[in-house]
Protein backbone atom coordinates (compact mmCIF):
# COMPACT_ATOMS: atom_id res chain seq x y z
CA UNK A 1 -16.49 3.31 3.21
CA UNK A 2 -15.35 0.38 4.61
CA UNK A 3 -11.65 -1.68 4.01
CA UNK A 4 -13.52 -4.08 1.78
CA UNK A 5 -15.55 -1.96 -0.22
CA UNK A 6 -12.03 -0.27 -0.49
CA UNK A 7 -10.20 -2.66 -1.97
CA UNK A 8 -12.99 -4.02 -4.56
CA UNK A 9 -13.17 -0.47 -5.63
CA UNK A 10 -9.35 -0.28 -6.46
CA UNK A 11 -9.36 -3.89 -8.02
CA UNK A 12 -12.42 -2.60 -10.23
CA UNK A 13 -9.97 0.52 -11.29
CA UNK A 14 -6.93 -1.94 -12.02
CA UNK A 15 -9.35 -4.15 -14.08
CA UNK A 16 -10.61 -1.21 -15.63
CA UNK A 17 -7.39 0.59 -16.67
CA UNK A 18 -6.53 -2.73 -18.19
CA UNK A 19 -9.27 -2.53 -20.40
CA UNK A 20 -9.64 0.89 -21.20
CA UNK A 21 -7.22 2.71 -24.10
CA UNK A 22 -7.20 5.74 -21.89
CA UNK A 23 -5.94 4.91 -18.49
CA UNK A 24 -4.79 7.86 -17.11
CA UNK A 25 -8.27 9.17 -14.99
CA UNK A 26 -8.78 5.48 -14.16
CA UNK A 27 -5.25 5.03 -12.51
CA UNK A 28 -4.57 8.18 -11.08
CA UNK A 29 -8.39 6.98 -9.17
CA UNK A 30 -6.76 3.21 -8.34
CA UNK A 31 -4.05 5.26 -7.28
CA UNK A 32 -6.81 7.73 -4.12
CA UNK A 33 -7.97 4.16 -3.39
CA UNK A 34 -4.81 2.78 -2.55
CA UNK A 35 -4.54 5.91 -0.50
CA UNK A 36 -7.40 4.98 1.15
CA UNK A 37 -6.00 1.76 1.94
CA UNK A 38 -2.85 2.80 3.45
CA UNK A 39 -5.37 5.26 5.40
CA UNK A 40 -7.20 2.13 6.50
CA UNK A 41 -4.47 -0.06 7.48
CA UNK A 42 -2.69 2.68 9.65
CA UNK A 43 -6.07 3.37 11.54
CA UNK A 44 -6.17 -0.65 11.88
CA UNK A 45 -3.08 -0.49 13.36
CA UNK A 46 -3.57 2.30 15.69
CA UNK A 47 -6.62 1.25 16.50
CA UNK A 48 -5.07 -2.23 17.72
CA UNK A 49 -7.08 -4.27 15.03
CA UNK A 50 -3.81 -5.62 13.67
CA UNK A 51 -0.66 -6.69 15.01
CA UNK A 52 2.59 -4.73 14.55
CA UNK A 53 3.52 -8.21 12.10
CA UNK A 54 0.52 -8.15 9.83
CA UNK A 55 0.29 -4.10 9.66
CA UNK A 56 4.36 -4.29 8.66
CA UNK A 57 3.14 -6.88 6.20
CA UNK A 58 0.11 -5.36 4.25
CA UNK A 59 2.47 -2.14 4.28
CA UNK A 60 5.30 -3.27 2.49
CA UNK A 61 2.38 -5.06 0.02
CA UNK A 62 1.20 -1.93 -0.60
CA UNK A 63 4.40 0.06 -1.26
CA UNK A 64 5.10 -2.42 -3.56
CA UNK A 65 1.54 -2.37 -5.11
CA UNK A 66 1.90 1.59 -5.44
CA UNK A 67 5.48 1.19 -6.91
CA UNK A 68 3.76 -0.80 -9.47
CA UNK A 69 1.18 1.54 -9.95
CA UNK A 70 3.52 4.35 -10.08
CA UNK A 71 5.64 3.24 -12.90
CA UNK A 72 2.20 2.52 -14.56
CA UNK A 73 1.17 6.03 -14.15
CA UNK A 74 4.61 7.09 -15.72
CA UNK A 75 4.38 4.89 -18.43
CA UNK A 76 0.76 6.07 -19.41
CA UNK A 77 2.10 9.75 -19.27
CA UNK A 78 5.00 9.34 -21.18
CA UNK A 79 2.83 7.35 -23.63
CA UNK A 80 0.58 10.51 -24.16
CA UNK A 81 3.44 13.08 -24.17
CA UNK A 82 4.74 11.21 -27.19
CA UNK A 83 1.46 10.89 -29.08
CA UNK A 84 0.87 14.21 -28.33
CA UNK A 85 4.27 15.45 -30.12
């Protein structure tokens, strides 16, 4: 899998878990591909593809993008351990 492919996978799981009622399954699988990203942009780094600038940059992006899919996943369980009460 390439860094691309990557990334259009996780913005099809972010548009999906918009869509869908149940979200968990669908974020908790944005959430391996933003792995994957992280994966991909330390390689690109190490690698020498990418500046010490631009790899600082896309990593603080995607700390905040996980934040923001972290307190998503929270929200979705705490959402289900109250329905499920």
């Amino acid at each position: 899998m390439d860094y691309k492919k990557c990334l259009f996978k996780f913005l099809i799981h972010i548009i999906t878990a918009q869509k869908k009622y149940f979200k968990k399954t669908t974020l908790q699988d944005a959430d391996v591909q933003l792995e994957l990203l992280r994966l991909f942009n330390d390689l690109s780094y190490d690698m020498r593809f990418i500046d010490e600038k631009r790899y600082q940059l896309i990593s603080e992006r995607l700390n905040e993008i996980g934040r923001l899919l972290g307190g998503w996943i929270k929200s979705q369980k705490e959402t289900s351990t109250t329905n499920g009460k």
